[in-house]
Protein backbone atom coordinates (compact mmCIF):
# COMPACT_ATOMS: atom_id res chain seq x y z
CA UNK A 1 0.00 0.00 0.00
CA UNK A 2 1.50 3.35 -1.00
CA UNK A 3 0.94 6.35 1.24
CA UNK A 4 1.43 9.91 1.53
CA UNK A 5 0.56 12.33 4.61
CA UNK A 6 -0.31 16.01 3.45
CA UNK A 7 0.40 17.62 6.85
CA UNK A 8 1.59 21.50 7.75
CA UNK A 9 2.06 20.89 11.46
CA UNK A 10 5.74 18.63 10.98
CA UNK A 11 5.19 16.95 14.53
CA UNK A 12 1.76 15.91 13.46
CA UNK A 13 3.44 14.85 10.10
CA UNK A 14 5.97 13.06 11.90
CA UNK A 15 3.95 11.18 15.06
CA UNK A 16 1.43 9.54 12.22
CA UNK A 17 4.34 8.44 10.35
CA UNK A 18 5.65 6.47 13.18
CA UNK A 19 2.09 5.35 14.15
CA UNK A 20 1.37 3.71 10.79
CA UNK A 21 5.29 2.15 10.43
CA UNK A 22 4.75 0.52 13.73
CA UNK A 23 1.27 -0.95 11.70
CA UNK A 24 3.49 -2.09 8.89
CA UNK A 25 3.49 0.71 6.79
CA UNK A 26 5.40 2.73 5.13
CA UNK A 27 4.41 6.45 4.19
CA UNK A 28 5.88 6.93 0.54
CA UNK A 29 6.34 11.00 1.51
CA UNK A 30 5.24 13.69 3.80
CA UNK A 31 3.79 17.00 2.16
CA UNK A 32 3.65 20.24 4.17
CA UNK A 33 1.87 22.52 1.98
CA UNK A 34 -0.41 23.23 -0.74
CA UNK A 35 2.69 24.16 -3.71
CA UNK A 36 4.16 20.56 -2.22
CA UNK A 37 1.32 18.95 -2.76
CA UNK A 38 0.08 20.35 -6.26
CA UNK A 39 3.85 19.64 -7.44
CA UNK A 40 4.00 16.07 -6.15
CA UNK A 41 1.14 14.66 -7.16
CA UNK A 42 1.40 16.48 -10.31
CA UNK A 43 4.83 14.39 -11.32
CA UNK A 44 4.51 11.02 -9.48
CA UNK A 45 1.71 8.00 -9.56
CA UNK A 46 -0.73 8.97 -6.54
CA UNK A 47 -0.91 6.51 -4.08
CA UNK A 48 -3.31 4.27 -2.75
CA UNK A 49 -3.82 6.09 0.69
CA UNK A 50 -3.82 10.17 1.95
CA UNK A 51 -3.67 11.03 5.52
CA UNK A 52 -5.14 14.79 4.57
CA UNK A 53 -4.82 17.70 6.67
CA UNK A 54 -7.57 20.51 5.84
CA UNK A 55 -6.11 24.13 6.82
CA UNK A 56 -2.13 24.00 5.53
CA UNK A 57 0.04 27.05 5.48
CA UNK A 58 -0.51 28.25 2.53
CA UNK A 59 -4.21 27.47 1.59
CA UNK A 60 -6.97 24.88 2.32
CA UNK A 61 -5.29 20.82 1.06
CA UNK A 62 -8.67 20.64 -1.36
CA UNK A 63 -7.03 23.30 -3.49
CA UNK A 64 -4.45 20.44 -4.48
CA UNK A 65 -7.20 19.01 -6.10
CA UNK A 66 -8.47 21.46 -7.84
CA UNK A 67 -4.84 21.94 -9.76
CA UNK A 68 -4.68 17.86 -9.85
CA UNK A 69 -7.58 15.08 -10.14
CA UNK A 70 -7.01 13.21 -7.37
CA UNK A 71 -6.82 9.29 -8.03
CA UNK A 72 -6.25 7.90 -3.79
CA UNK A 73 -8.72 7.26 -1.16
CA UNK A 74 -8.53 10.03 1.41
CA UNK A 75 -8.52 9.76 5.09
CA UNK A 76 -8.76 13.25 6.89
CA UNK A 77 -6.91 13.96 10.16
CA UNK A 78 -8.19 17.37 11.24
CA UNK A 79 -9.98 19.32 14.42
CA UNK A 80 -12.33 21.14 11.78
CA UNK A 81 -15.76 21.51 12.98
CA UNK A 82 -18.92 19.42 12.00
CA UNK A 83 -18.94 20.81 8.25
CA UNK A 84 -15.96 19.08 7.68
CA UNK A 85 -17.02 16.29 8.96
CA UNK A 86 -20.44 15.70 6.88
CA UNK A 87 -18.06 16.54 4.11
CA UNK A 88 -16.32 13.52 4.87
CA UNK A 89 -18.95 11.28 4.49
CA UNK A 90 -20.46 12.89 1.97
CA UNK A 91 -17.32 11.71 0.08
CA UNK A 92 -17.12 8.05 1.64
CA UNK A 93 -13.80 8.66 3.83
CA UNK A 94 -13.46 8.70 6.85
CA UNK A 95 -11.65 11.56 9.20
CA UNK A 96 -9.20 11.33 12.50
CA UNK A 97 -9.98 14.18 15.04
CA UNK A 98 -6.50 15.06 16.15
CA UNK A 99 -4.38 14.22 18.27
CA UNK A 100 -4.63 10.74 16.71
CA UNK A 101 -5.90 7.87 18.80
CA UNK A 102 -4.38 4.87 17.87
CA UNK A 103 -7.28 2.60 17.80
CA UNK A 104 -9.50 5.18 15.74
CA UNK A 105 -6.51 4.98 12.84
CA UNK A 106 -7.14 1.17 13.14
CA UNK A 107 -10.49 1.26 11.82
CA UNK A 108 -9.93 3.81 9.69
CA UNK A 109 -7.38 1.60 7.76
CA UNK A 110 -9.53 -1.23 7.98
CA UNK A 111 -12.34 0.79 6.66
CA UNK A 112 -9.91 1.77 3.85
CA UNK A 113 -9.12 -2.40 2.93
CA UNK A 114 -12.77 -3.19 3.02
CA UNK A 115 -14.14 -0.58 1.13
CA UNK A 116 -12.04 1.82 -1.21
CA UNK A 117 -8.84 -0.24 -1.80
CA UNK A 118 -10.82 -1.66 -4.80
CA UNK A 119 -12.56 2.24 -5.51
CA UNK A 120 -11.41 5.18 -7.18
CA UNK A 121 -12.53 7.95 -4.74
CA UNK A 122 -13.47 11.08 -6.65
CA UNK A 123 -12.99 14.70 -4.71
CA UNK A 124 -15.81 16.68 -4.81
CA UNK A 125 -14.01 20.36 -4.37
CA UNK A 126 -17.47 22.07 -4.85
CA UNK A 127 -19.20 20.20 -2.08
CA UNK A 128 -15.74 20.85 -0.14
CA UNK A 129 -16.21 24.26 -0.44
CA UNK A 130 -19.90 24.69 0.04
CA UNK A 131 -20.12 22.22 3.51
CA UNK A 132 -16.83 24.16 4.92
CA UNK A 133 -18.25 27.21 4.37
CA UNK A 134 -15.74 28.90 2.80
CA UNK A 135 -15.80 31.38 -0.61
CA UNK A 136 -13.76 33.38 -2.13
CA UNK A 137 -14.05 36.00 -0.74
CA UNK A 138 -14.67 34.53 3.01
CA UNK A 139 -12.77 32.02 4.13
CA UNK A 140 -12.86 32.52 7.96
CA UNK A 141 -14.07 29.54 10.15
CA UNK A 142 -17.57 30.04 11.37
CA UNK A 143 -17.75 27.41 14.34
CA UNK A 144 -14.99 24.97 16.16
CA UNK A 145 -15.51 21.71 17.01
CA UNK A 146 -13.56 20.73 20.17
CA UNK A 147 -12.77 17.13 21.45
CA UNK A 148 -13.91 16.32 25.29
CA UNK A 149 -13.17 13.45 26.30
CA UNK A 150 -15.30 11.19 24.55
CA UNK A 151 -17.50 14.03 22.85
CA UNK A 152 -17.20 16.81 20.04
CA UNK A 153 -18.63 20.20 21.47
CA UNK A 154 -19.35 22.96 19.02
CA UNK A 155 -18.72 26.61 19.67
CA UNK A 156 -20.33 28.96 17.26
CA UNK A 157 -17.27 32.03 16.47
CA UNK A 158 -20.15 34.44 18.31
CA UNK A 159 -19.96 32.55 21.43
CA UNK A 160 -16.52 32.50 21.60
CA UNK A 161 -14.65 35.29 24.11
CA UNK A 162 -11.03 34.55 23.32
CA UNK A 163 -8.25 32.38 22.22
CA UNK A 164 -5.23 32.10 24.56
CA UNK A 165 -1.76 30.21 25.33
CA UNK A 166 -0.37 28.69 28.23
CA UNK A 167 2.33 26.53 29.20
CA UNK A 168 2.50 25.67 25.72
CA UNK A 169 -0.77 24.54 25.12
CA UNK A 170 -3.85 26.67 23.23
CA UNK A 171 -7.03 27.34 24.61
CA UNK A 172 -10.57 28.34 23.39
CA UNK A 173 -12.79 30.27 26.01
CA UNK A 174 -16.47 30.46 25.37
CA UNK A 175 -19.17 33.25 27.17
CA UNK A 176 -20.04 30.23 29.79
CA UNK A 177 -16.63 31.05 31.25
CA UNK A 178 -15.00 27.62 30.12
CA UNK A 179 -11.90 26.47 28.67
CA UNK A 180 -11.41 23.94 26.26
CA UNK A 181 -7.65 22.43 24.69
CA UNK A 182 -7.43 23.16 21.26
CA UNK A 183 -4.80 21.46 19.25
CA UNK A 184 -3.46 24.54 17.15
CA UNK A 185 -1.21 27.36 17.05
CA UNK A 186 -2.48 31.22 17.52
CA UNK A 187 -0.98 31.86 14.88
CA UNK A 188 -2.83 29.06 12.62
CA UNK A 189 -5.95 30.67 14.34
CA UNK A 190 -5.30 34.11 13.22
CA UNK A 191 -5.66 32.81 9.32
CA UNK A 192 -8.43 31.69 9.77
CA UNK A 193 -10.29 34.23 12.09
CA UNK A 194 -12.56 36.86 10.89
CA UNK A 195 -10.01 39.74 11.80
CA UNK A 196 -13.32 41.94 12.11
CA UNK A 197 -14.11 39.87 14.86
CA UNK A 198 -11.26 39.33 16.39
CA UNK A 199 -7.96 41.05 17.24
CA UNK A 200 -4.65 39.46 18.74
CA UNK A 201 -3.81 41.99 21.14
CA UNK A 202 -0.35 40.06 22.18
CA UNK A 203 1.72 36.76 22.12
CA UNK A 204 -0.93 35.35 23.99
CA UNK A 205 -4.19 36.18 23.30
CA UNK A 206 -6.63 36.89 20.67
CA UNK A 207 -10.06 38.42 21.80
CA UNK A 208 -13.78 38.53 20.26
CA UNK A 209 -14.50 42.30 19.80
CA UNK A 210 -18.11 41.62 21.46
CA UNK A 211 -16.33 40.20 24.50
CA UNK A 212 -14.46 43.13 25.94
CA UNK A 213 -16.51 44.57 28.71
CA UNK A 214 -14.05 47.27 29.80
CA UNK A 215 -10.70 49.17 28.23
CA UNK A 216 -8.49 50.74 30.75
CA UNK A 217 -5.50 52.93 30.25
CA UNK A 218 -2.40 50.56 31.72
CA UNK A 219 1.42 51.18 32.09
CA UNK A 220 3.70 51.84 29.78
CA UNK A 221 1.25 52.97 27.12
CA UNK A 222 -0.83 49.60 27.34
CA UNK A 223 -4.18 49.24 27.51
CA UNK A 224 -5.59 46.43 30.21
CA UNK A 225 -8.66 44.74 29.05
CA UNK A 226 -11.61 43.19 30.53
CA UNK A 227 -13.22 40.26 28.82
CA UNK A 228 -16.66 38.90 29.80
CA UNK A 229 -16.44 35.38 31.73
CA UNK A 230 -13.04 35.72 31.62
CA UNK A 231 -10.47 35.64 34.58
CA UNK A 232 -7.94 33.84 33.85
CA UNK A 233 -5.12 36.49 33.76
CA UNK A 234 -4.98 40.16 33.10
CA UNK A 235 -5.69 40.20 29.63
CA UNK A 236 -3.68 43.44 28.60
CA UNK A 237 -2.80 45.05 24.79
CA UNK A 238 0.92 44.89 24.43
CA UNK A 239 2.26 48.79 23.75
CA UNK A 240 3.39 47.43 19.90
CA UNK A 241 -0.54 46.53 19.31
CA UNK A 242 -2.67 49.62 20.65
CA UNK A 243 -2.35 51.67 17.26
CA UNK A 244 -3.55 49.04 15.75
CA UNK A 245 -6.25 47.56 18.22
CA UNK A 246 -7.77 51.31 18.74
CA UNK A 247 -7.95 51.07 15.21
CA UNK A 248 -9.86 47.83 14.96
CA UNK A 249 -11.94 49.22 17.81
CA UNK A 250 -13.19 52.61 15.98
């Protein structure tokens, strides 16, 4: 079985490699972007198998196929929301809501021998791009789907009161107050929020304009910032960002 992993986030790339060689396979190549991925598949025999990130660097991974018809069975790995997921089956493949769980890319693979091995899957980039809802003109996520536990919880952009990072780790905080682990960057998150919406006011942080309750003149030029249902730390605008942010703001 040939395969190839279309992946941005190297780790990522890297930690499902090892997960399917320690199944017995062997990943043909790893692709990090969409120019990788339109100029590989464009000189070489697609594969049998694609372990298919959705949001890449430089563009959403269906764009790929709209510069090359796709000829592999596709298996998403992705934390996209619920669109992308209907999208999925609307296409017969099946998706991995990352971080991987090893037993989930079991029966996805088995899923793969039993039913597409045999198939040529066709991409259907027009479906893609109506059930993600993205356009040409707008191609800023509308709702995220987070993992917990056992569950997928939804969180509609609106109902979101910031993004933030600590220790390493990203969250999502929503207007009930709670925090939920996301498994992305802030600065994957700023491409692909509305930037009328929201604003990232420092290394840290990137706030929903309808969340800030208060704005409070702070040291050193700064402005402090207070969110609603949010208390997590003082949320201020670095001195580098308040042109900008008072901008946003008027």
């Amino acid at each position: 079985m040939k395969i190839v992993i279309v992946e941005d986030e190297k780790p990522a790339a890297r930690r499902l490699n090892r997960l399917l060689n320690k199944k017995g396979l062997e990943v043909e190549i790893m692709l990090h972007s969409v120019a990788e991925g339109i100029a590989w598949f464009s000189e070489n025999e697609h594969p049998d198998l694609i372990f298919l990130d959705i949001q890449l660097s430089d563009g959403l991974s269906f764009e790929i196929f709209e510069s090359v018809k796709v000829k592999s069975a596709i298996i998403f790995t992705t934390a996209y929301d619920e669109y992308a997921l209907k999208a999925f089956k609307l296409n017969s493949v099946d998706y991995l809501l990352k971080p991987i769980d090893d037993e989930e890319l079991d029966e996805a693979i088995e899923k793969f021998e039993e039913t597409y091995q045999s198939k040529s899957v066709k991409l259907n980039v027009d479906d893609f791009r109506s059930l993600l809802n993205f356009s040409a003109t707008n191609n800023y996520k509308s709702r995220f789907t987070i993992q917990v536990g056992q569950h997928l919880k939804i969180i509609d952009v609106d109902d979101i009161v910031c993004f933030y990072s600590e220790n390493k780790a990203t969250y999502i905080q929503n207007n009930e107050g709670r925090g939920y682990l996301m498994d992305v960057s802030l600065e994957q998150l700023e491409k692909e929020l509305d930037p009328e919406k929201f604003f990232r006011i420092n290394r840290k942080c990137i706030v929903h304009l309808k969340a800030i309750k208060d704005i409070i003149s702070y040291t050193n030029s700064r402005l402090e910032l207070k969110l609603f249902n949010f208390n997590e730390f003082q949320v201020i605008v670095s001195r580098e960002r308040v042109k900008d942010f008072k901008n946003w703001i008027s």
